[in-house]
N, C-alpha and C. Protein backbone atom coordinates (compact mmCIF):
# COMPACT_ATOMS: atom_id res chain seq x y z
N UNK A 1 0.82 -1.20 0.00
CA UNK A 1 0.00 0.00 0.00
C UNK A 1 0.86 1.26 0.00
N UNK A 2 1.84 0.96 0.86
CA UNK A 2 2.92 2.73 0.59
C UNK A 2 2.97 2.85 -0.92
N UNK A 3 3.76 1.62 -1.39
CA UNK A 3 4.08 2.10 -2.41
C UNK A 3 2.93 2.54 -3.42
N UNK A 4 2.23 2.10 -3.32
CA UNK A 4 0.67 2.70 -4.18
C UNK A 4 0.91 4.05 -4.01
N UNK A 5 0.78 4.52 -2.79
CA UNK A 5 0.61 5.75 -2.46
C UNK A 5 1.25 6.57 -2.67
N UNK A 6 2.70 6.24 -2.49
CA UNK A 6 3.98 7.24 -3.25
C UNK A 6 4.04 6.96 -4.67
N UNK A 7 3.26 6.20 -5.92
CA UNK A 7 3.40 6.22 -6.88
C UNK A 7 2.31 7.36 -7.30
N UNK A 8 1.45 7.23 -6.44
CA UNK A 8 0.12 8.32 -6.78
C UNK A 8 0.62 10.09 -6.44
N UNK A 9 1.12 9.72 -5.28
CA UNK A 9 1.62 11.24 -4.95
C UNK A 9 3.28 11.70 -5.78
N UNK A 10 3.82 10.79 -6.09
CA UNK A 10 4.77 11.24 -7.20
C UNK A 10 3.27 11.29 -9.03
N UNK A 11 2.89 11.01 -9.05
CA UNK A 11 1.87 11.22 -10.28
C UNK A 11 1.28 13.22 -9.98
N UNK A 12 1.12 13.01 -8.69
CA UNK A 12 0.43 14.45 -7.82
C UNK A 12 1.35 15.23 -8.50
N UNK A 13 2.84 15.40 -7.69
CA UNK A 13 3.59 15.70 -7.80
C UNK A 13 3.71 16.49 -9.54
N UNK A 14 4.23 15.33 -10.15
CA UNK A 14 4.62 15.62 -11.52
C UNK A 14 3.76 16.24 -12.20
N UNK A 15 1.96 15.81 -12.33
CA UNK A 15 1.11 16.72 -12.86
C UNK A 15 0.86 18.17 -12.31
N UNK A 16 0.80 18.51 -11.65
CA UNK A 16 0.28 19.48 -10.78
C UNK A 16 1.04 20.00 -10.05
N UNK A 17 2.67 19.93 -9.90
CA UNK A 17 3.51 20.58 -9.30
C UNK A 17 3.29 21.13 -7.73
N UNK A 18 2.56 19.47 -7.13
CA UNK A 18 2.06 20.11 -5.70
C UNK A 18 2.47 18.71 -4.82
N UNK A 19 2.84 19.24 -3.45
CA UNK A 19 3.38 17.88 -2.56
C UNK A 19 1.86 17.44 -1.93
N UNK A 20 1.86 16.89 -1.33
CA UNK A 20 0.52 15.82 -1.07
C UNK A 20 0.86 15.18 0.41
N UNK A 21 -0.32 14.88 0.86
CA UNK A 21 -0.56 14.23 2.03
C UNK A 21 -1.81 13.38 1.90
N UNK A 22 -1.49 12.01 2.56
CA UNK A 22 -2.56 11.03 2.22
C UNK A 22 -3.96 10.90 3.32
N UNK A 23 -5.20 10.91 2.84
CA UNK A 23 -5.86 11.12 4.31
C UNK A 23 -6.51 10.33 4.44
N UNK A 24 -7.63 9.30 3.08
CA UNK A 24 -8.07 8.42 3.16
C UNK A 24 -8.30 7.41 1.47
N UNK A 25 -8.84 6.60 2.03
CA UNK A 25 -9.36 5.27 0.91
C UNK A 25 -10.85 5.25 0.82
N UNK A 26 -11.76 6.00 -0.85
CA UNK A 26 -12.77 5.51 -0.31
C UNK A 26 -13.45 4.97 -1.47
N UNK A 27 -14.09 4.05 -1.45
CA UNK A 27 -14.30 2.94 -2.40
C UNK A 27 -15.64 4.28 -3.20
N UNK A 28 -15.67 3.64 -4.63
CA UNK A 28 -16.30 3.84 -5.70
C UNK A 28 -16.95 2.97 -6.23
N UNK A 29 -18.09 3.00 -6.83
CA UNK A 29 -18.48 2.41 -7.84
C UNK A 29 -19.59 3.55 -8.74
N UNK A 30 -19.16 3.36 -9.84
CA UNK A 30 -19.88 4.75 -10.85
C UNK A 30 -20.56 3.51 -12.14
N UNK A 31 -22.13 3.74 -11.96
CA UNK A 31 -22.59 3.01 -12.65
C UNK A 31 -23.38 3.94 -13.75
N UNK A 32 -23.99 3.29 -14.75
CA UNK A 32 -24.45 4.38 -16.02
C UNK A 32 -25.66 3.37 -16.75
N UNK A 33 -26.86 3.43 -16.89
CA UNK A 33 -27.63 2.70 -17.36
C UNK A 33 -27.77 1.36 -16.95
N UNK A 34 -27.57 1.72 -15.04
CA UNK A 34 -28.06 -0.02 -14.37
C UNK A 34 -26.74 -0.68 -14.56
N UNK A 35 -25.84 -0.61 -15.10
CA UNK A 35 -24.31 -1.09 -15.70
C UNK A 35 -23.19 -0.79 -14.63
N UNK A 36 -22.29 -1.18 -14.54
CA UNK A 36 -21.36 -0.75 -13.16
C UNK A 36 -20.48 -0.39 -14.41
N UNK A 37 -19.75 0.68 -14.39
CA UNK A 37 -18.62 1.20 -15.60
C UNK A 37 -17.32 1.55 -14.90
N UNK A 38 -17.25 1.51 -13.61
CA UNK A 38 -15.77 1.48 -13.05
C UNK A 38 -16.38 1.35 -11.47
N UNK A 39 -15.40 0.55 -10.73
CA UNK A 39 -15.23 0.42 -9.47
C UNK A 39 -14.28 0.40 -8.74
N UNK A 40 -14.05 0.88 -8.01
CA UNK A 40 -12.58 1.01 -7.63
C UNK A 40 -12.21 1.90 -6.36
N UNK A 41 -10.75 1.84 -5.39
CA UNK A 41 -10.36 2.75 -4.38
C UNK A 41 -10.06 3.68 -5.21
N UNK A 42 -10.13 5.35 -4.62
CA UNK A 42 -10.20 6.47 -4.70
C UNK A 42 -9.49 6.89 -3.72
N UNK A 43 -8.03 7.29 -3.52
CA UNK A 43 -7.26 8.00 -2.83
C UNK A 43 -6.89 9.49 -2.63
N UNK A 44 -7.81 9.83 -1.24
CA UNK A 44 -7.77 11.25 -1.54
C UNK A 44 -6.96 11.94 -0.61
N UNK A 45 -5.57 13.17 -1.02
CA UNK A 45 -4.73 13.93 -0.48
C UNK A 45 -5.14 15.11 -0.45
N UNK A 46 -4.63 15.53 0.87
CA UNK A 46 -4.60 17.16 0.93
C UNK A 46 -3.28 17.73 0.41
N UNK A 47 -3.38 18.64 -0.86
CA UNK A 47 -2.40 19.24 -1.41
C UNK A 47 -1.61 20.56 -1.22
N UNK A 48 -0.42 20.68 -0.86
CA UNK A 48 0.04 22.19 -0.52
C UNK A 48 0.73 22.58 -1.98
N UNK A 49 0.64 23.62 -2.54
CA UNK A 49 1.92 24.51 -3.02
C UNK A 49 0.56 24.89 -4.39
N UNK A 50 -0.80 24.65 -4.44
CA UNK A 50 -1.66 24.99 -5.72
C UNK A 50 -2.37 25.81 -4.65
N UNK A 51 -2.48 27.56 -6.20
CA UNK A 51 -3.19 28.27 -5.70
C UNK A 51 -4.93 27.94 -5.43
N UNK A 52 -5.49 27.43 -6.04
CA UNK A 52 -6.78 27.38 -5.69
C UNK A 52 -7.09 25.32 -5.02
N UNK A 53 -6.44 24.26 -5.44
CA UNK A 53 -7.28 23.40 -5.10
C UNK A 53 -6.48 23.53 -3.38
N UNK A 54 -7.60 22.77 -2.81
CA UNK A 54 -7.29 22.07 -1.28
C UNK A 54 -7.22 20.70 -1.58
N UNK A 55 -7.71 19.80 -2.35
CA UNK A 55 -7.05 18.43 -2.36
C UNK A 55 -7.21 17.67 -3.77
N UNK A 56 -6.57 16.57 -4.01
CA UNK A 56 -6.62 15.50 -5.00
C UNK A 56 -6.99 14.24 -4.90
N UNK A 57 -7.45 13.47 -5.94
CA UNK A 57 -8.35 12.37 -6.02
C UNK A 57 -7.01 11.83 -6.85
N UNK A 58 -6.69 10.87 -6.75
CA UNK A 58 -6.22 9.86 -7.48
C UNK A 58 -6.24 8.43 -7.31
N UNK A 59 -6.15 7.60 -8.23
CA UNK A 59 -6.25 6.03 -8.67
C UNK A 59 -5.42 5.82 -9.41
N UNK A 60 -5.11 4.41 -9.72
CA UNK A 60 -4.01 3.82 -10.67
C UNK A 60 -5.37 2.58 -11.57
N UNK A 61 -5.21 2.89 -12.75
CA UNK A 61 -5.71 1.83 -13.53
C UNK A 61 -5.43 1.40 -14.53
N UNK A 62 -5.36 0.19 -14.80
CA UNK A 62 -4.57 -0.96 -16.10
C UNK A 62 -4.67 -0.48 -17.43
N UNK A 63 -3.94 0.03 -18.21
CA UNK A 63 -4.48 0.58 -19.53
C UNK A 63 -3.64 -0.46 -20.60
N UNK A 64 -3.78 -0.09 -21.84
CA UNK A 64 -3.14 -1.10 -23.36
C UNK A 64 -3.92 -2.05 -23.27
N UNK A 65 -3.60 -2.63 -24.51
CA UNK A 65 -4.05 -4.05 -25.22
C UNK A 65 -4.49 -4.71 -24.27
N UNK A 66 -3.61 -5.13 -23.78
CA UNK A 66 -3.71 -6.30 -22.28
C UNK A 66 -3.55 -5.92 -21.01
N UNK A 67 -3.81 -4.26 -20.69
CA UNK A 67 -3.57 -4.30 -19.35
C UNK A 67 -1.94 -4.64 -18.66
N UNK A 68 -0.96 -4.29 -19.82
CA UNK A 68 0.02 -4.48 -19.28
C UNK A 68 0.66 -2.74 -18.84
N UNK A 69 0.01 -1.82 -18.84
CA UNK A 69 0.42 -0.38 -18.09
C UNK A 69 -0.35 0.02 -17.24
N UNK A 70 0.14 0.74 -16.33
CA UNK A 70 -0.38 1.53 -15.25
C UNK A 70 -0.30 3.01 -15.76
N UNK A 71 -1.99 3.23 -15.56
CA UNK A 71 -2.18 5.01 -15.74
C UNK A 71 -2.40 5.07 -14.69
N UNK A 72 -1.52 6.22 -13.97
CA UNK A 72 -2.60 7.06 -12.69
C UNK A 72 -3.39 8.21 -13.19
N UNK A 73 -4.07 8.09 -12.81
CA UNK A 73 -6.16 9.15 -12.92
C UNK A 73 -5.39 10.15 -11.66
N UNK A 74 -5.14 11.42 -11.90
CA UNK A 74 -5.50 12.53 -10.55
C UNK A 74 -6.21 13.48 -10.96
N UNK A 75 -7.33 13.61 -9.68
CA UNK A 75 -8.30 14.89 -10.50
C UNK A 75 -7.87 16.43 -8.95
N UNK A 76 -7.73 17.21 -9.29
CA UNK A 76 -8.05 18.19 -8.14
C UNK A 76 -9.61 18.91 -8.19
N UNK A 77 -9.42 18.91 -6.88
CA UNK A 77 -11.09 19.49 -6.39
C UNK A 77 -10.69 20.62 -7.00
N UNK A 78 -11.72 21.09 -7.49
CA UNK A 78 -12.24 21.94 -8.59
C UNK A 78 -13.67 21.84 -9.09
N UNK A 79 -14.77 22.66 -8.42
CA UNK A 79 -16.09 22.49 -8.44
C UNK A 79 -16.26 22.39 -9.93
N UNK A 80 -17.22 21.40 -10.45
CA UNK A 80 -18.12 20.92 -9.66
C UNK A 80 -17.43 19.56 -9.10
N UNK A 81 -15.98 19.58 -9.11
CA UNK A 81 -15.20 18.21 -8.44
C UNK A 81 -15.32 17.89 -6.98
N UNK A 82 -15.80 17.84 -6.02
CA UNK A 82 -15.81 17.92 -4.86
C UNK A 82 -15.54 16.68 -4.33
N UNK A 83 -15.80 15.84 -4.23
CA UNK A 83 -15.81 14.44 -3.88
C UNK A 83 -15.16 12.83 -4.68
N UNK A 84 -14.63 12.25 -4.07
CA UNK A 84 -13.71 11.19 -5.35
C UNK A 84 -15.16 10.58 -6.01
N UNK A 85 -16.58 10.69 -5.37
CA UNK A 85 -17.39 9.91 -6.83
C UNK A 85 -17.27 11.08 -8.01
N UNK A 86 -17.63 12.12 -7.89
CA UNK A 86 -17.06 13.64 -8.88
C UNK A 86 -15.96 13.40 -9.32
N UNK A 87 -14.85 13.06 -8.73
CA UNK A 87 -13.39 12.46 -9.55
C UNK A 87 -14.02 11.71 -10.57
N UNK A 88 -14.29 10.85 -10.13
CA UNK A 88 -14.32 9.51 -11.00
C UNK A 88 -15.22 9.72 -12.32
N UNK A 89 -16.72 10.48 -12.11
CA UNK A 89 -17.69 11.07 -13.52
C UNK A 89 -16.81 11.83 -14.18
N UNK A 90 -15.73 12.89 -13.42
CA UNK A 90 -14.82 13.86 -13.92
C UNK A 90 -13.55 13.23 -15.26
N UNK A 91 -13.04 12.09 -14.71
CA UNK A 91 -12.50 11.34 -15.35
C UNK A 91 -12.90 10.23 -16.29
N UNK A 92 -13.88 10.00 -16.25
CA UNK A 92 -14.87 9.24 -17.29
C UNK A 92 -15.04 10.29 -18.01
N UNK A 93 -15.89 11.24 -17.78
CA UNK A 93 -16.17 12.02 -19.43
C UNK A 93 -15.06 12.77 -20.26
N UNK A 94 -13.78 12.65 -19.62
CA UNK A 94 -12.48 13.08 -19.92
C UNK A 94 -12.51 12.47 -20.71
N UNK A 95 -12.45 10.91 -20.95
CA UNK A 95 -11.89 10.27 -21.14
C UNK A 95 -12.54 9.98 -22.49
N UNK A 96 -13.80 9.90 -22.38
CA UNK A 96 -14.87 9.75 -23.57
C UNK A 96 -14.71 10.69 -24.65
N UNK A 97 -14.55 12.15 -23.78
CA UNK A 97 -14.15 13.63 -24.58
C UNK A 97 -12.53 13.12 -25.66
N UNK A 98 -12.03 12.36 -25.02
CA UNK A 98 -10.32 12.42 -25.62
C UNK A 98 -10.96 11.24 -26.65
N UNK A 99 -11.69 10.26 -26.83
CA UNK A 99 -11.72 9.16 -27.40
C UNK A 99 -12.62 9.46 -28.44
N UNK A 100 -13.19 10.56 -28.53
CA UNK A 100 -14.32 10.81 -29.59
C UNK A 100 -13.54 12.00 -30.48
N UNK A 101 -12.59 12.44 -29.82
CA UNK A 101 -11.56 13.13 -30.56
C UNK A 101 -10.44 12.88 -31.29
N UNK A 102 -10.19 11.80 -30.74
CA UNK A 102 -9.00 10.67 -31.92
C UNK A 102 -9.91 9.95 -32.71
C-alpha cells in the first residue's frame, strides 16, 4: 500500500507541481444505465503549493491491449469536483471527450 501511495503522490507531484498528504481510501463504484462502468479505491490527499485546489483524487488503472500499463487518474477538487465519486464522472467524461476526438 505505501508504495501505491507514493506512486500516486509522485503522479500528484509531476502533474500538478504540488506535494501531497494522504488522508483516506474511499471505495467507488460509478454506474451508467443499471451497468457498473468502473469500481474502484479512490485515494484522496490534501495538497500544498496549488493556488486554488485544497485536495486531490487519485487512482491507478490498467491501460493497453492487455492491461500491461499503469495510468494514474489525478483529478483536483475543482467544483463541480468535490468528492472522489465527482473524480471519477470527472474522469470518465475526460476520457470519452479524448476518445471521440482521436
Amino acid at each position: 500500500m505505501k508504495d501505491h501511495i507514493a506512486r500516486l503522490q509522485q503522479a500528484i507531484r509531476d502533474l500538478h507541481g504540488c506535494e501531497s498528504q494522504y488522508l483516506e481510501t474511499v471505495p467507488v463504484i460509478e454506474a451508467f444505465q443499471g451497468k457498473i462502468i468502473w469500481a474502484g479505491d479512490v485515494e484522496v490527499f490534501q495538497i500544498r503549493g496549488h493556488l486554488k485546489a485544497k485536495h486531490a483524487y487519485a487512482w491507478a488503472q490498467l491501460s493497453g491491449t492487455r492491461d500491461q500499463e499503469t495510468k494514474y487518474i489525478t483529478v483536483l477538487e475543482f467544483p463541480p469536483v468535490d468528492s472522489p465519486q465527482a473524480a471519477v464522472k470527472a474522469a470518465i467524461m475526460s476520457q470519452i471527450k479524448d476518445a471521440r476526438e482521436n
